[in-house]
PDB file of N, CA and C in Angstrom:
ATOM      1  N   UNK A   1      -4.502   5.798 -17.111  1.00  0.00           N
ATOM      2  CA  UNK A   1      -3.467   6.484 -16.355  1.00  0.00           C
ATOM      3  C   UNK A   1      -2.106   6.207 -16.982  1.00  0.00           C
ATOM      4  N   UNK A   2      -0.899   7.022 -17.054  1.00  0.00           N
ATOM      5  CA  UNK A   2      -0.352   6.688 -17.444  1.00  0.00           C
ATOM      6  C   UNK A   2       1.106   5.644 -16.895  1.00  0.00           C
ATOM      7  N   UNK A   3       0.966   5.543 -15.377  1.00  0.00           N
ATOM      8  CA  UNK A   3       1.443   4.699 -14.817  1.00  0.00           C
ATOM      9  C   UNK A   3       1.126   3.440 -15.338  1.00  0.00           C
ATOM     10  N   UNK A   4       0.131   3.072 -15.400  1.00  0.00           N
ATOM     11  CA  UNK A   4      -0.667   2.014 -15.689  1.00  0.00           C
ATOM     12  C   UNK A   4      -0.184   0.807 -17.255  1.00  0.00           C
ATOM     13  N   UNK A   5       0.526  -0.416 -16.825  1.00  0.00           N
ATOM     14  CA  UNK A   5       0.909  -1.079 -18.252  1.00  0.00           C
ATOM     15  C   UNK A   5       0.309  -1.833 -17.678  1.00  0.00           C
ATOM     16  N   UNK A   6       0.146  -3.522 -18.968  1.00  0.00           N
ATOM     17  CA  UNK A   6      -0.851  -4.693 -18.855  1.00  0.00           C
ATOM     18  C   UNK A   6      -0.035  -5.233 -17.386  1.00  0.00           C
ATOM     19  N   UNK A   7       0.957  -5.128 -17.251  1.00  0.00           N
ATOM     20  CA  UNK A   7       1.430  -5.897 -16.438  1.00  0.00           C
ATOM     21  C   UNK A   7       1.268  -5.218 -14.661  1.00  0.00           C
ATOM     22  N   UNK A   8       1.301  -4.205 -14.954  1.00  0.00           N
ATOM     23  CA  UNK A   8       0.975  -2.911 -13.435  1.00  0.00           C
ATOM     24  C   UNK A   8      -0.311  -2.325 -13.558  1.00  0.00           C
ATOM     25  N   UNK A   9      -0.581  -2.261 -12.399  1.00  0.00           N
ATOM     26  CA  UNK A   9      -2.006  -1.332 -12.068  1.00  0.00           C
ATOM     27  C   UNK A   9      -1.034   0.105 -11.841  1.00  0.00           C
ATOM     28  N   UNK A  10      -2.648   0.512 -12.395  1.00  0.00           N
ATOM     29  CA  UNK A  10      -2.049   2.320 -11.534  1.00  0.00           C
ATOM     30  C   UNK A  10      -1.680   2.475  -9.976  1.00  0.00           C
ATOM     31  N   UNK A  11      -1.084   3.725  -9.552  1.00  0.00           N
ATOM     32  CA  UNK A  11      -1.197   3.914  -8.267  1.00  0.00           C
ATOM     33  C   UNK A  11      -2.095   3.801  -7.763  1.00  0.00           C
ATOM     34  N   UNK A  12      -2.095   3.671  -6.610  1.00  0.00           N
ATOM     35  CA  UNK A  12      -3.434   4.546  -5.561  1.00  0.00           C
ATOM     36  C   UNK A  12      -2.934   5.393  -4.723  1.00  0.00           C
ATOM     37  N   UNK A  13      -3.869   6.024  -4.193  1.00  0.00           N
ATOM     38  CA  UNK A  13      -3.692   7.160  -2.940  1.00  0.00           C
ATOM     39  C   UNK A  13      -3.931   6.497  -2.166  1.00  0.00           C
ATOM     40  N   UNK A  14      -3.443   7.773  -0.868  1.00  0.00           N
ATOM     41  CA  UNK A  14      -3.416   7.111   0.312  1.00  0.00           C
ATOM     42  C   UNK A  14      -4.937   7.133   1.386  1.00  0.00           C
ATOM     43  N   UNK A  15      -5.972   7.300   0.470  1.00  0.00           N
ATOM     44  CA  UNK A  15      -6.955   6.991   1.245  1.00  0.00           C
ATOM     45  C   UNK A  15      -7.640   5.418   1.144  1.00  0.00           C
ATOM     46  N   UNK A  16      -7.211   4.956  -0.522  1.00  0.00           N
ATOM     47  CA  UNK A  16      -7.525   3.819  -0.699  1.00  0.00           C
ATOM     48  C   UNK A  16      -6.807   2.871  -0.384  1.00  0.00           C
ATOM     49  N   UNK A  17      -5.245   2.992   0.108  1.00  0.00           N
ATOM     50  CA  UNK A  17      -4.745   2.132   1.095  1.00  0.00           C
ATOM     51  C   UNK A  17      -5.271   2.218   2.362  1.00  0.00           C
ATOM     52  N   UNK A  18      -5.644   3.402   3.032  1.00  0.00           N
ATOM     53  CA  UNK A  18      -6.610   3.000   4.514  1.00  0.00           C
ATOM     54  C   UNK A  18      -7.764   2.128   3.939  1.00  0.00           C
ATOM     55  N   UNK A  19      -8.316   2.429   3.114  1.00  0.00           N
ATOM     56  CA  UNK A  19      -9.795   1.810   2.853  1.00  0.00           C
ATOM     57  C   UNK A  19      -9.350   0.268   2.898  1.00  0.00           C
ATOM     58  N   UNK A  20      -8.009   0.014   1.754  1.00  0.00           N
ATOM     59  CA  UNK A  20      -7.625  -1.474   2.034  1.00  0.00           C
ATOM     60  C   UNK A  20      -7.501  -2.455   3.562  1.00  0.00           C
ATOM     61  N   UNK A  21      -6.821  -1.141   4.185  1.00  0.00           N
ATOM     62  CA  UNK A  21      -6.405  -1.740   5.258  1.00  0.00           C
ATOM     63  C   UNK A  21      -7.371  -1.836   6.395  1.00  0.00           C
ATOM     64  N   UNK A  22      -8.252  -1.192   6.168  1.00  0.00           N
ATOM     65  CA  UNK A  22      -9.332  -0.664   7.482  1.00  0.00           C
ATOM     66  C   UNK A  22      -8.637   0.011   8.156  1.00  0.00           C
ATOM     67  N   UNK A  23      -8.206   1.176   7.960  1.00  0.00           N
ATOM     68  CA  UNK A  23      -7.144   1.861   9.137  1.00  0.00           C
ATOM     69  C   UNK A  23      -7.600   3.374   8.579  1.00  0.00           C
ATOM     70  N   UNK A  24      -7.217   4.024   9.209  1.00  0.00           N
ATOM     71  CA  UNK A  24      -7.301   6.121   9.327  1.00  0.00           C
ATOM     72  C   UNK A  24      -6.135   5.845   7.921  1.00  0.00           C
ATOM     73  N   UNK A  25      -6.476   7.061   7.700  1.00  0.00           N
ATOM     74  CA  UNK A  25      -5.599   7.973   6.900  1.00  0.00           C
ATOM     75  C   UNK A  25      -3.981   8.213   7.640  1.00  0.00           C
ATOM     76  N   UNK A  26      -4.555   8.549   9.024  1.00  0.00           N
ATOM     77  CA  UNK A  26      -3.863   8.880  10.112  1.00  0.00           C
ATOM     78  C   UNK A  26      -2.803   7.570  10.009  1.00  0.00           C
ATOM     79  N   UNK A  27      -3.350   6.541  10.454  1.00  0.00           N
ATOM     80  CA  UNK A  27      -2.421   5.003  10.083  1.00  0.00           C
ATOM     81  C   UNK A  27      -1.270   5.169   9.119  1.00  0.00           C
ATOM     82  N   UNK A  28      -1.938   4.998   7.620  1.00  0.00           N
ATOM     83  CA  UNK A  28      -1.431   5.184   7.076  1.00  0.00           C
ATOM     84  C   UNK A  28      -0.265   5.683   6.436  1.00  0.00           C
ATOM     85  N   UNK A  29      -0.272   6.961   7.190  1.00  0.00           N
ATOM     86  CA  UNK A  29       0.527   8.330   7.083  1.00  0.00           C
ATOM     87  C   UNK A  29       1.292   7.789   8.555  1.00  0.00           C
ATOM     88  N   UNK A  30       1.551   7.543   9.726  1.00  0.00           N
ATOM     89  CA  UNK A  30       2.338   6.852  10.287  1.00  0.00           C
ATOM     90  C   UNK A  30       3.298   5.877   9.837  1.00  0.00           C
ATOM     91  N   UNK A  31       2.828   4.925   9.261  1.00  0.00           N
ATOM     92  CA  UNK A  31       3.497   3.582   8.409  1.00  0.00           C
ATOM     93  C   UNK A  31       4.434   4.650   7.338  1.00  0.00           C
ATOM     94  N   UNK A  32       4.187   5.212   7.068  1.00  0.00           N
ATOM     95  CA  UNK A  32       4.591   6.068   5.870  1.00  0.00           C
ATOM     96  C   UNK A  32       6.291   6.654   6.689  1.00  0.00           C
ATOM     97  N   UNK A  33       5.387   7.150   7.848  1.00  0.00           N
ATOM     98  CA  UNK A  33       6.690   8.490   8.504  1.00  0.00           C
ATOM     99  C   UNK A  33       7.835   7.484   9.069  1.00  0.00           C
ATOM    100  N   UNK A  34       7.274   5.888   9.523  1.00  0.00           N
ATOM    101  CA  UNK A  34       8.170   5.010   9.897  1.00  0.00           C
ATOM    102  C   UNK A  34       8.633   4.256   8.691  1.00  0.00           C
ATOM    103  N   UNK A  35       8.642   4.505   7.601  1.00  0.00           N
ATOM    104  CA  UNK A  35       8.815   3.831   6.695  1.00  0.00           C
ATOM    105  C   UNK A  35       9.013   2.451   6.431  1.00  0.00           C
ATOM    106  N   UNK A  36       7.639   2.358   7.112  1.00  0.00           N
ATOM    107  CA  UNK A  36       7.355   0.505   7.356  1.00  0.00           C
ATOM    108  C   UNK A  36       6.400  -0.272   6.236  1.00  0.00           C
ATOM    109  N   UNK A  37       6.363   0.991   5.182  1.00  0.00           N
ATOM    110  CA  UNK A  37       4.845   0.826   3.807  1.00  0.00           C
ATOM    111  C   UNK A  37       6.164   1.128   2.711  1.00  0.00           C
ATOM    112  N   UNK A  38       5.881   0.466   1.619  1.00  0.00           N
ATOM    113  CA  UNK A  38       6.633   1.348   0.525  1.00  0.00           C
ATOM    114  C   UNK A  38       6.036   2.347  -0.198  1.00  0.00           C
ATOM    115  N   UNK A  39       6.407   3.524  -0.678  1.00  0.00           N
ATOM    116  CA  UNK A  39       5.305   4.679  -1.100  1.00  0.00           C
ATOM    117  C   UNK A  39       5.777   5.190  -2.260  1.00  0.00           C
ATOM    118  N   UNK A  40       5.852   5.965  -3.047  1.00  0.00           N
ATOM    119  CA  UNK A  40       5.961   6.957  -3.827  1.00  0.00           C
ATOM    120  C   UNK A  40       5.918   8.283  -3.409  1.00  0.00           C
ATOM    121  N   UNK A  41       6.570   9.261  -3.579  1.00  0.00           N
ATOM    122  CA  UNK A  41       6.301  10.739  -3.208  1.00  0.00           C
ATOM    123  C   UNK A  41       6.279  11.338  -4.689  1.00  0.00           C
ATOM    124  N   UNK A  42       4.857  11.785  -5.039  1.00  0.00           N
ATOM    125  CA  UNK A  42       5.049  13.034  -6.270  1.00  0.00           C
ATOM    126  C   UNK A  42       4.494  14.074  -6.216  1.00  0.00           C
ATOM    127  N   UNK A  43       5.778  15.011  -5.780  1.00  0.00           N
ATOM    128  CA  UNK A  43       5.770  16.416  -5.072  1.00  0.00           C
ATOM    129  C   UNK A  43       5.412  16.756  -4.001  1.00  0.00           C
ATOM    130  N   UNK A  44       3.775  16.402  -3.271  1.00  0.00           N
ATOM    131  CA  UNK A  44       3.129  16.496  -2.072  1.00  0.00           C
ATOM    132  C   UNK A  44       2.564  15.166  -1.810  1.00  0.00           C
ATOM    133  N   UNK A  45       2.334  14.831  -3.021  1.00  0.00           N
ATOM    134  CA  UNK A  45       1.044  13.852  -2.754  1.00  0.00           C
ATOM    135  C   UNK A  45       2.401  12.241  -2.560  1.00  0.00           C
ATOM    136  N   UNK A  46       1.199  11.435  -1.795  1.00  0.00           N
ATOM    137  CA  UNK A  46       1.680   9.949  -1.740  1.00  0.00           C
ATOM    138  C   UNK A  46       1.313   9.118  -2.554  1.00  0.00           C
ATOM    139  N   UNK A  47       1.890   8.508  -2.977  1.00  0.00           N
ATOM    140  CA  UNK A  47       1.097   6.959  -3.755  1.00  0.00           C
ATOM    141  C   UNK A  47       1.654   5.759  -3.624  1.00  0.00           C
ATOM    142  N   UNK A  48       0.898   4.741  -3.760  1.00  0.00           N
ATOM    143  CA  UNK A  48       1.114   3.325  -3.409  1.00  0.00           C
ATOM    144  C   UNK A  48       0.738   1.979  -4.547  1.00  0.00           C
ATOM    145  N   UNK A  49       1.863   1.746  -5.225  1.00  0.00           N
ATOM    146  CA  UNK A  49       1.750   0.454  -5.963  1.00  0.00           C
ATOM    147  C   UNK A  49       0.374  -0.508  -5.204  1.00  0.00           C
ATOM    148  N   UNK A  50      -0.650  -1.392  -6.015  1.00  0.00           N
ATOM    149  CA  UNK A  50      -1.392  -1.969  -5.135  1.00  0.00           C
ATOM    150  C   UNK A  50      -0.799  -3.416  -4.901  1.00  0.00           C
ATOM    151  N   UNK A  51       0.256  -3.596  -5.616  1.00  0.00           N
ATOM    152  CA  UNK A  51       0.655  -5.064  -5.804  1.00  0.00           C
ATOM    153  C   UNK A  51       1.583  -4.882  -3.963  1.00  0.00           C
ATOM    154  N   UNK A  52       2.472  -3.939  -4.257  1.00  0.00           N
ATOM    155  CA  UNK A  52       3.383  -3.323  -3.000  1.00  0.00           C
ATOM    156  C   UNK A  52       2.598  -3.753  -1.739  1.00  0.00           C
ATOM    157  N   UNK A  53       1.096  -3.308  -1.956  1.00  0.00           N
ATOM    158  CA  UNK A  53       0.767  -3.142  -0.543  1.00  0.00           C
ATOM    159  C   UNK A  53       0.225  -4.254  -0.424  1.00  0.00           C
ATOM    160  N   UNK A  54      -0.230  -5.483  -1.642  1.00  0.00           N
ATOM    161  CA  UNK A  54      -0.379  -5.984  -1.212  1.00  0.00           C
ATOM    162  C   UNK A  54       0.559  -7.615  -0.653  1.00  0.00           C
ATOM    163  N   UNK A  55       1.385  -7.436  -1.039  1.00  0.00           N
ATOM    164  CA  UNK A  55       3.008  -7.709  -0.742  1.00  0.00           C
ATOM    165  C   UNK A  55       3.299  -7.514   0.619  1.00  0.00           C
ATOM    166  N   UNK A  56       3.021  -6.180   0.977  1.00  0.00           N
ATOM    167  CA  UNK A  56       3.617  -5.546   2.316  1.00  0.00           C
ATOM    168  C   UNK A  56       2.330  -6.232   3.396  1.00  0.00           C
ATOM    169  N   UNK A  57       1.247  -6.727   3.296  1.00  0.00           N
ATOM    170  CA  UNK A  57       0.409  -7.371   3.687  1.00  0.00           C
ATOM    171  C   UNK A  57       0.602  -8.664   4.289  1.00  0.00           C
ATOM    172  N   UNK A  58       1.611  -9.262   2.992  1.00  0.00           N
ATOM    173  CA  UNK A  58       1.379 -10.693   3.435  1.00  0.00           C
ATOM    174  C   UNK A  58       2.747 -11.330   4.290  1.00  0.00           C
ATOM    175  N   UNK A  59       3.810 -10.290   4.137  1.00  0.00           N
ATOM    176  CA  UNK A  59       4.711 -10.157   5.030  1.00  0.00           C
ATOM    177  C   UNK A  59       4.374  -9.668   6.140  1.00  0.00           C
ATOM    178  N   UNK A  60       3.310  -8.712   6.686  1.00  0.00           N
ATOM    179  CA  UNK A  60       2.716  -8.700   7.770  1.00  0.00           C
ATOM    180  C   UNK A  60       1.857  -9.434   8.581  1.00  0.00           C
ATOM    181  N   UNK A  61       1.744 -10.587   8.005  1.00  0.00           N
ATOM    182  CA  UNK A  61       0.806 -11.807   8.193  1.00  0.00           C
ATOM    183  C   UNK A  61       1.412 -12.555   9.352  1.00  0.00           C
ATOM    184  N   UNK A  62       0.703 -12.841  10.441  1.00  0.00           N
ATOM    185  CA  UNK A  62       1.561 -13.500  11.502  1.00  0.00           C
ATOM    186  C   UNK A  62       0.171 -14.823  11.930  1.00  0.00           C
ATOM    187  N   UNK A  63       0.907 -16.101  12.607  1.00  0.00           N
ATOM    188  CA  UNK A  63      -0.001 -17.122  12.543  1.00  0.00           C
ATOM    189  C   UNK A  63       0.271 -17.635  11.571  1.00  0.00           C
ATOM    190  N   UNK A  64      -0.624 -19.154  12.053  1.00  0.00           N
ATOM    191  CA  UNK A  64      -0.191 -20.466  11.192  1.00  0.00           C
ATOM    192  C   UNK A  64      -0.958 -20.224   9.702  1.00  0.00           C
ATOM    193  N   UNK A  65      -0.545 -20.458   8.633  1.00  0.00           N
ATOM    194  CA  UNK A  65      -0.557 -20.293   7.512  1.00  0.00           C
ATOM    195  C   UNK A  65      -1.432 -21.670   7.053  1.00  0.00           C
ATOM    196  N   UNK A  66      -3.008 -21.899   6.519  1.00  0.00           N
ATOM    197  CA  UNK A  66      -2.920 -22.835   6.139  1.00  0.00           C
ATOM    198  C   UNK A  66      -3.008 -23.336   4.851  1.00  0.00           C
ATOM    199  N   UNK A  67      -2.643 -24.477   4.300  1.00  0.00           N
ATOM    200  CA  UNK A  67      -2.089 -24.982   3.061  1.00  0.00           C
ATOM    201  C   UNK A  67      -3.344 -25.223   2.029  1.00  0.00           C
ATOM    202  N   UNK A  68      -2.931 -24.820   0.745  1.00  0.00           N
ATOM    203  CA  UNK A  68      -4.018 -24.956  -0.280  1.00  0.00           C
ATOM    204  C   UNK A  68      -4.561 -26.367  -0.461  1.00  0.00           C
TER     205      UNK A  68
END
């Protein structure tokens, strides 16, 4: 892909962020309209850095954290 360097993954779509998340499409596309996900827009379609989401994950993380 051409997004894609050693250091970045390609995008994904927004079905494989529900798949990440266990959530609808529907979800997804909410988080999106509240702009509570970070996204990409190219032209129609959505896309999502996987590092982003998974970033946006661990800032969503609530509870005691435990230590390595």
């Amino acid at each position: 892909m051409p997004n894609a360097t050693p250091d970045r993954l390609p995008l994904i779509d927004l079905p494989a962020v529900a798949a990440r998340l266990g959530v609808t499409d529907r979800f997804v596309r909410r988080l999106v309209a509240e702009d509570r996900i970070t996204f990409y827009k190219v032209g129609r379609l959505l896309r999502f850095d996987p590092a982003e989401v998974e970033a946006w994950l661990d800032r969503a993380r609530r509870g005691h954290r435990r230590s390595a």
